[in-house]
Protein backbone atom coordinates (compact mmCIF):
# COMPACT_ATOMS: atom_id res chain seq x y z
CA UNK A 1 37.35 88.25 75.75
CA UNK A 2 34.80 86.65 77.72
CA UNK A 3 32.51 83.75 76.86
CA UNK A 4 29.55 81.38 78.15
CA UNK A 5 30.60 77.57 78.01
CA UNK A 6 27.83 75.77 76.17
CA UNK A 7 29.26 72.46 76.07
CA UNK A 8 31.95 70.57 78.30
CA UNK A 9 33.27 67.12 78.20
CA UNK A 10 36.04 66.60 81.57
CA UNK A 11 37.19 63.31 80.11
CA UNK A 12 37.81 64.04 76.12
CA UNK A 13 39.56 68.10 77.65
CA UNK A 14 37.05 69.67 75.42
CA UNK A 15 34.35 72.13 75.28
CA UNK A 16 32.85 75.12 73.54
CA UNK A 17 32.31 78.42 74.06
CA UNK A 18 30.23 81.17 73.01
CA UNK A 19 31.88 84.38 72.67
CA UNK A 20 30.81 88.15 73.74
CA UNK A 21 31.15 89.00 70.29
CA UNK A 22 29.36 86.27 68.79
CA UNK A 23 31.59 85.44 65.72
CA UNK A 24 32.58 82.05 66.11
CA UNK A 25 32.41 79.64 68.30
CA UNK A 26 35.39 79.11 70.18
CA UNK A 27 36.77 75.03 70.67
CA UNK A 28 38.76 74.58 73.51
CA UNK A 29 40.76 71.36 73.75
CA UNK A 30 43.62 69.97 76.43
CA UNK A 31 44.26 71.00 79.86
CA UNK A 32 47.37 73.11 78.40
CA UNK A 33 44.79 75.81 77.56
CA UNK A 34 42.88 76.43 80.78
CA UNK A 35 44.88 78.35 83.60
CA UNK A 36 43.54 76.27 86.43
CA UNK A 37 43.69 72.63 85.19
CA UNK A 38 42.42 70.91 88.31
CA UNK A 39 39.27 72.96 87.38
CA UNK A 40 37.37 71.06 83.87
CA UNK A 41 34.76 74.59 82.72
CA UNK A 42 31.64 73.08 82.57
CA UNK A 43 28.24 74.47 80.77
CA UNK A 44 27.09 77.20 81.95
CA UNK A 45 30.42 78.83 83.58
CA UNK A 46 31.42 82.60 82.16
CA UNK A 47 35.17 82.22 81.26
CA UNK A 48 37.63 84.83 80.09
CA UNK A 49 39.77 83.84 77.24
CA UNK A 50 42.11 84.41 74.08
CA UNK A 51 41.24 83.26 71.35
CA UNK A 52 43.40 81.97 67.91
CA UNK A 53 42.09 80.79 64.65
CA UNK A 54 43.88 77.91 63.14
CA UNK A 55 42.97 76.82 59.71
CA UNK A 56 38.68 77.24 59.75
CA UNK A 57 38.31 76.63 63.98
CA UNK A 58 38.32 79.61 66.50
CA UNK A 59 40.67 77.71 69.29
CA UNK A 60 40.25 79.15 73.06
CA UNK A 61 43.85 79.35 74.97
CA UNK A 62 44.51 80.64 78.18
CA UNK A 63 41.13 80.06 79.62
CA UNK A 64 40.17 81.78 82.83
CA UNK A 65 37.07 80.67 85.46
CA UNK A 66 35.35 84.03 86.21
CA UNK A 67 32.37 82.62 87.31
CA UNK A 68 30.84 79.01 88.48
CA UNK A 69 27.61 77.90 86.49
CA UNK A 70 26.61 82.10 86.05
CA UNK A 71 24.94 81.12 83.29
CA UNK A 72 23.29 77.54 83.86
CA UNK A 73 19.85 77.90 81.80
CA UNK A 74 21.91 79.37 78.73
CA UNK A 75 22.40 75.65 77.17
CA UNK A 76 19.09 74.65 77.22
CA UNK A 77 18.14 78.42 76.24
CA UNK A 78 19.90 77.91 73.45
CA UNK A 79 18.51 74.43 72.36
CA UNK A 80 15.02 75.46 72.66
CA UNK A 81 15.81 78.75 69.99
CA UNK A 82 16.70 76.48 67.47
CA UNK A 83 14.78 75.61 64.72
CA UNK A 84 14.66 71.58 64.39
CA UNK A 85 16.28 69.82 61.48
CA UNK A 86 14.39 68.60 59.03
CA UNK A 87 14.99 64.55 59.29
CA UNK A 88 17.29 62.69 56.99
CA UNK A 89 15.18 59.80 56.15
CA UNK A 90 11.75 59.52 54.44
CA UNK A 91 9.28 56.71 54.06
CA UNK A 92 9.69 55.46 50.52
CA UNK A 93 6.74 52.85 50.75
CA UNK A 94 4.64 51.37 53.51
CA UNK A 95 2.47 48.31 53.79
CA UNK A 96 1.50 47.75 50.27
CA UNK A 97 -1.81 47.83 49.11
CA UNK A 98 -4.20 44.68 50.02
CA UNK A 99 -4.06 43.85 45.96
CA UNK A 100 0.09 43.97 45.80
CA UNK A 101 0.41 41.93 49.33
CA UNK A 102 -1.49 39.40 47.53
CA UNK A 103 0.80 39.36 44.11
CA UNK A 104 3.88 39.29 46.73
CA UNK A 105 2.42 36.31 48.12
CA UNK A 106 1.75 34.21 44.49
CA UNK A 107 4.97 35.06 42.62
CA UNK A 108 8.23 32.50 43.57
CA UNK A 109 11.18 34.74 45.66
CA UNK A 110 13.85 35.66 42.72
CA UNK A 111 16.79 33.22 42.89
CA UNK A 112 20.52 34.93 42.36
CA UNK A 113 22.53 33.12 39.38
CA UNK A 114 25.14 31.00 40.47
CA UNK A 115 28.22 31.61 39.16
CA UNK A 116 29.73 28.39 38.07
């Protein structure tokens, strides 16, 4: 099979690649699985490759270099489709009204009971 790497790191051995027939994703991890270790694949490079699924990951072995950075702009190509996540976090509250900044100010801070 052949595939586009869309994401490399050299120093954890991993990366990921997409795959001509665009199931999965396929995670390659170690050395042990590319043919030409003194070569890291980074993004962009069109590898060829087998491919194994163990438990719920698509694992790439026996990956092959077929081509150096052929496909450079596909990472950010790829970023820019995507639709952006809505956030996570809301604003609850924001400066309080002029009248409630004013109560805040009057009333004592609450005191936690001791516990004796």
């Amino acid at each position: 099979m052949i595939g586009v790497v869309v994401w490399s790191s050299a120093d954890r051995e991993k990366a990921v690649i997409w795959c001509e027939d665009h199931a999965a994703l396929a995670y390659l991890q170690g050395r042990e699985n590319v043919t030409n270790a003194a070569h890291w694949p980074q993004p962009g490079d069109l590898v060829g490759l087998e491919s194994e699924i163990v438990g719920a990951l698509r694992n790439a072995r026996r990956v092959t270099l077929l081509s150096e950075q052929e496909y450079a702009h596909l990472p950010d190509m790829l970023r820019a489709a995507a639709t952006p996540a809505e956030p996570h976090l809301r604003v609850v509250a924001c400066n309080p009204a002029p009248e409630v900044r004013d109560q805040l100010a009057i009333e004592p801070p609450l005191k936690a009971a001791a516990a004796s």
